[in-house]
C-alpha atoms as a PDB file:
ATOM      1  CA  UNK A   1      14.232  -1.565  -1.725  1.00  0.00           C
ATOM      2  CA  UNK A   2      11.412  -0.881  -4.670  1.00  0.00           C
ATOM      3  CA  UNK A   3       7.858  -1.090  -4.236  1.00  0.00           C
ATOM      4  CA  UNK A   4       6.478  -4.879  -4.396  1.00  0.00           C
ATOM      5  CA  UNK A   5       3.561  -5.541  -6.273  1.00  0.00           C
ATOM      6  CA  UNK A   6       0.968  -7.924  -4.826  1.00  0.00           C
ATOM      7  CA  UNK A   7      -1.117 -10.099  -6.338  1.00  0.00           C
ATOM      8  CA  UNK A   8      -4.191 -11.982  -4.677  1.00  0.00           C
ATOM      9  CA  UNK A   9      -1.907 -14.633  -4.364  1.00  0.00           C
ATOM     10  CA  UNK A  10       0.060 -13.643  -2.134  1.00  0.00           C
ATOM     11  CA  UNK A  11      -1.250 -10.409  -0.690  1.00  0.00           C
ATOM     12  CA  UNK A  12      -2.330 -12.500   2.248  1.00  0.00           C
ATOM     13  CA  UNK A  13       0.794 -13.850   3.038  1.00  0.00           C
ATOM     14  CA  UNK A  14       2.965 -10.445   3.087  1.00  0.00           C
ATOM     15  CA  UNK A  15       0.758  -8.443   5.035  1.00  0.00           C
ATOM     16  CA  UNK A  16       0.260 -11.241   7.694  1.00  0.00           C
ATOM     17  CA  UNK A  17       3.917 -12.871   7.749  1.00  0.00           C
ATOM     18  CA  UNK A  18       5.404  -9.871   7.880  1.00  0.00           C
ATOM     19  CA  UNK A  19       6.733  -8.202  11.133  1.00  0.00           C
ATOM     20  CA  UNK A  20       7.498  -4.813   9.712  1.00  0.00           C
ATOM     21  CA  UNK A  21       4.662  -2.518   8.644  1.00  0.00           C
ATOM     22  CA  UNK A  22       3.449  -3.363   5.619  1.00  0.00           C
ATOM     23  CA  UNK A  23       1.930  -0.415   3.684  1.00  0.00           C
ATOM     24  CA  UNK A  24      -0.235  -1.182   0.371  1.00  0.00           C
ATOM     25  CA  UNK A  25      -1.296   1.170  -2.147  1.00  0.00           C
ATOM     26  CA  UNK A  26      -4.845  -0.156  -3.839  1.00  0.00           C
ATOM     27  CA  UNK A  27      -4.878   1.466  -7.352  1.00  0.00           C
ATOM     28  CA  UNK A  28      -5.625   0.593 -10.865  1.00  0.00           C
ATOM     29  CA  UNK A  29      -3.515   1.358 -14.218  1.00  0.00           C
ATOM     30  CA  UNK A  30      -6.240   3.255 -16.119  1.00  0.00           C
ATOM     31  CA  UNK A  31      -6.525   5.884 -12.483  1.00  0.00           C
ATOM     32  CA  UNK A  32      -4.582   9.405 -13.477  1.00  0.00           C
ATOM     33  CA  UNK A  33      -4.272  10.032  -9.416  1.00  0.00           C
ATOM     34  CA  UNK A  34      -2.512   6.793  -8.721  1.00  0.00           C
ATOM     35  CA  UNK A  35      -0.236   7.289 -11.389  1.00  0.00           C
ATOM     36  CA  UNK A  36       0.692  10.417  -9.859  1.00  0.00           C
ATOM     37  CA  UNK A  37       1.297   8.536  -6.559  1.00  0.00           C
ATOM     38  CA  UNK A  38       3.261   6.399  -7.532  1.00  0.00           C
ATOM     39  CA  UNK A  39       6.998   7.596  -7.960  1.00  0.00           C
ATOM     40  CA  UNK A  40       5.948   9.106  -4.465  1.00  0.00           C
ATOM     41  CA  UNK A  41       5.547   5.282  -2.994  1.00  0.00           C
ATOM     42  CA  UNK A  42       9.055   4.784  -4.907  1.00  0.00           C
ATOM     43  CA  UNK A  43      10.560   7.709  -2.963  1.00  0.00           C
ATOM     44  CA  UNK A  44       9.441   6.298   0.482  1.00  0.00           C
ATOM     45  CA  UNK A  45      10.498   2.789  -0.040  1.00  0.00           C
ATOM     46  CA  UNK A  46      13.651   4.240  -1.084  1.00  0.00           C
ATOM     47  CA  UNK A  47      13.621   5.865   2.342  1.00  0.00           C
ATOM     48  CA  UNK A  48      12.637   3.667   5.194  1.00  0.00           C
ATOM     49  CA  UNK A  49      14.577   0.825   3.048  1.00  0.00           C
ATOM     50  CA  UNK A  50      14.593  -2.664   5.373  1.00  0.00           C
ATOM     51  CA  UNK A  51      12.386  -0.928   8.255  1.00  0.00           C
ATOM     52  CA  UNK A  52       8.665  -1.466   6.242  1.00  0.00           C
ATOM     53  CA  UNK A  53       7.451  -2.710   3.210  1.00  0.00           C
ATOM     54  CA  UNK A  54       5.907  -0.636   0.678  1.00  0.00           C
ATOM     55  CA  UNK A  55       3.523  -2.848  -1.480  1.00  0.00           C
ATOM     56  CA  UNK A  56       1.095  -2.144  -4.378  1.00  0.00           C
ATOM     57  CA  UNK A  57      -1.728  -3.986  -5.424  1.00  0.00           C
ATOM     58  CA  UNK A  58      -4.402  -3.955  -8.713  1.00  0.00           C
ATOM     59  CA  UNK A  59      -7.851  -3.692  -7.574  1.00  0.00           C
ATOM     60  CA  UNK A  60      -9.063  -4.683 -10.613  1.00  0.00           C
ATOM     61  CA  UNK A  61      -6.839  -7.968 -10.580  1.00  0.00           C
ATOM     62  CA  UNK A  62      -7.433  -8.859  -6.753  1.00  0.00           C
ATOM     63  CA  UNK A  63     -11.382  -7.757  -6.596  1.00  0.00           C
ATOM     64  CA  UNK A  64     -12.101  -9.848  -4.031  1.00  0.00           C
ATOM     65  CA  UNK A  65      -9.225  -8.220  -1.588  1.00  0.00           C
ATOM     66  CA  UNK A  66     -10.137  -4.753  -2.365  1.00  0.00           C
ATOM     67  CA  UNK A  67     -14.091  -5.821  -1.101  1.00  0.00           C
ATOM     68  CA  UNK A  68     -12.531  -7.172   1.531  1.00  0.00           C
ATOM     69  CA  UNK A  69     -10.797  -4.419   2.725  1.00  0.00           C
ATOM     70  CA  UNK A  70     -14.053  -2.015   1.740  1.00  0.00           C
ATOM     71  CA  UNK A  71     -11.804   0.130  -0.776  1.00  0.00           C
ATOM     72  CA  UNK A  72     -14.448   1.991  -2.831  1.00  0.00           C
ATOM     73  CA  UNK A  73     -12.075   4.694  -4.271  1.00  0.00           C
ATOM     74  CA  UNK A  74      -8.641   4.644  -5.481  1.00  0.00           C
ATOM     75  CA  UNK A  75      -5.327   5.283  -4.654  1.00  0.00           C
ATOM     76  CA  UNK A  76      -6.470   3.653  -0.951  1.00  0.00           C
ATOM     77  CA  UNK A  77      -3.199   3.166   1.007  1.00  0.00           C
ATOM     78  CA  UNK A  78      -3.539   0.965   4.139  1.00  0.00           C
ATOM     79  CA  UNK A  79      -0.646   0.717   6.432  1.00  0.00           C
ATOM     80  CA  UNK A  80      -0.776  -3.277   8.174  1.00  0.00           C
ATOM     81  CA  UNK A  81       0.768  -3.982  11.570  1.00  0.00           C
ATOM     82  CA  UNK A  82       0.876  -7.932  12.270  1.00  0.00           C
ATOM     83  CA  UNK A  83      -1.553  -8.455   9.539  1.00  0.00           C
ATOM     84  CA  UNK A  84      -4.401  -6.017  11.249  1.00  0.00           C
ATOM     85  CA  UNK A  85      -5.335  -2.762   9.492  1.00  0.00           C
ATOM     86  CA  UNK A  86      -3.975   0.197  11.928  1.00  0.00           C
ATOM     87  CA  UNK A  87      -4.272   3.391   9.442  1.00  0.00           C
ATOM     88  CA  UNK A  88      -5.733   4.155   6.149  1.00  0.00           C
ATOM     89  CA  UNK A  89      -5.842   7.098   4.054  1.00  0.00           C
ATOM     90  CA  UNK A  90      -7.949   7.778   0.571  1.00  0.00           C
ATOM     91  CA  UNK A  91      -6.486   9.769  -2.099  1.00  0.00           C
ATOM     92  CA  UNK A  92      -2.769  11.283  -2.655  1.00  0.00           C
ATOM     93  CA  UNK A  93      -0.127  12.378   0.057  1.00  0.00           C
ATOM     94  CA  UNK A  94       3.115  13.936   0.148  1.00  0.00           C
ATOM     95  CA  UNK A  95       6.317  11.569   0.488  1.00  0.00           C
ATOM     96  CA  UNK A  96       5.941  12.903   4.279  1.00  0.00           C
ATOM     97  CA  UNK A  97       2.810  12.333   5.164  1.00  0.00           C
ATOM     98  CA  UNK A  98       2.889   8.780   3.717  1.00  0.00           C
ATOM     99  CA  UNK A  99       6.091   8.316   6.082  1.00  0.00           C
ATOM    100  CA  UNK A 100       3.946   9.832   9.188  1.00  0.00           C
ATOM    101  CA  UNK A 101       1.464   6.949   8.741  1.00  0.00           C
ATOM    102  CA  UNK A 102       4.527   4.360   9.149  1.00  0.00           C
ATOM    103  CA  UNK A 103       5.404   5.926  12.305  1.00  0.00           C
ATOM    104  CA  UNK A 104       4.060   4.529  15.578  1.00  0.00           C
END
């Protein structure tokens, strides 16, 4: 499975429909660190495959959502269980430690 990209749309709907952990990645294409994240977030979707989702999403497309969700620097990864927030984490991980904060 490859990393799905969100828009305001339907950011929403995924992380609340959704009975696997959802985990999003709030970045922006002009940010050097998220870049660097990203073929990490590749790796780990590659990895846990059907068992979560692994989601991205534009802050400076979905504004509102990134407010919402109090993001003030970026990458911002925020893993969802049944639509509530349950673990966050600011700045870049390893591949593992991105996996730890899927884990129960």
């Amino acid at each position: 499975m490859s990393v799905l990209h969100l828009t305001a749309e339907n950011f929403k709907a995924t992380v609340q429909n959704t009975e696997k952990p959802v985990l999003v990645d709030f970045f922006a294409d002009w940010c050097m660190p998220c870049k660097m994240f990203a073929p990490i977030l590749e790796k780990v979707s590659e990895k846990v495959g059907d068992d979560a989702v692994i989601a991205k999403i534009n802050i400076d497309e979905a504004e509102a959502i990134a407010m919402e969700y109090g993001v003030m620097s970026i990458p911002t990864v925020i893993v969802f269980k049944s639509g509530e927030e349950v673990r966050r984490n600011v700045g870049g991980m390893s591949a593992g430690e991105v996996l730890n904060m899927l884990k129960d």
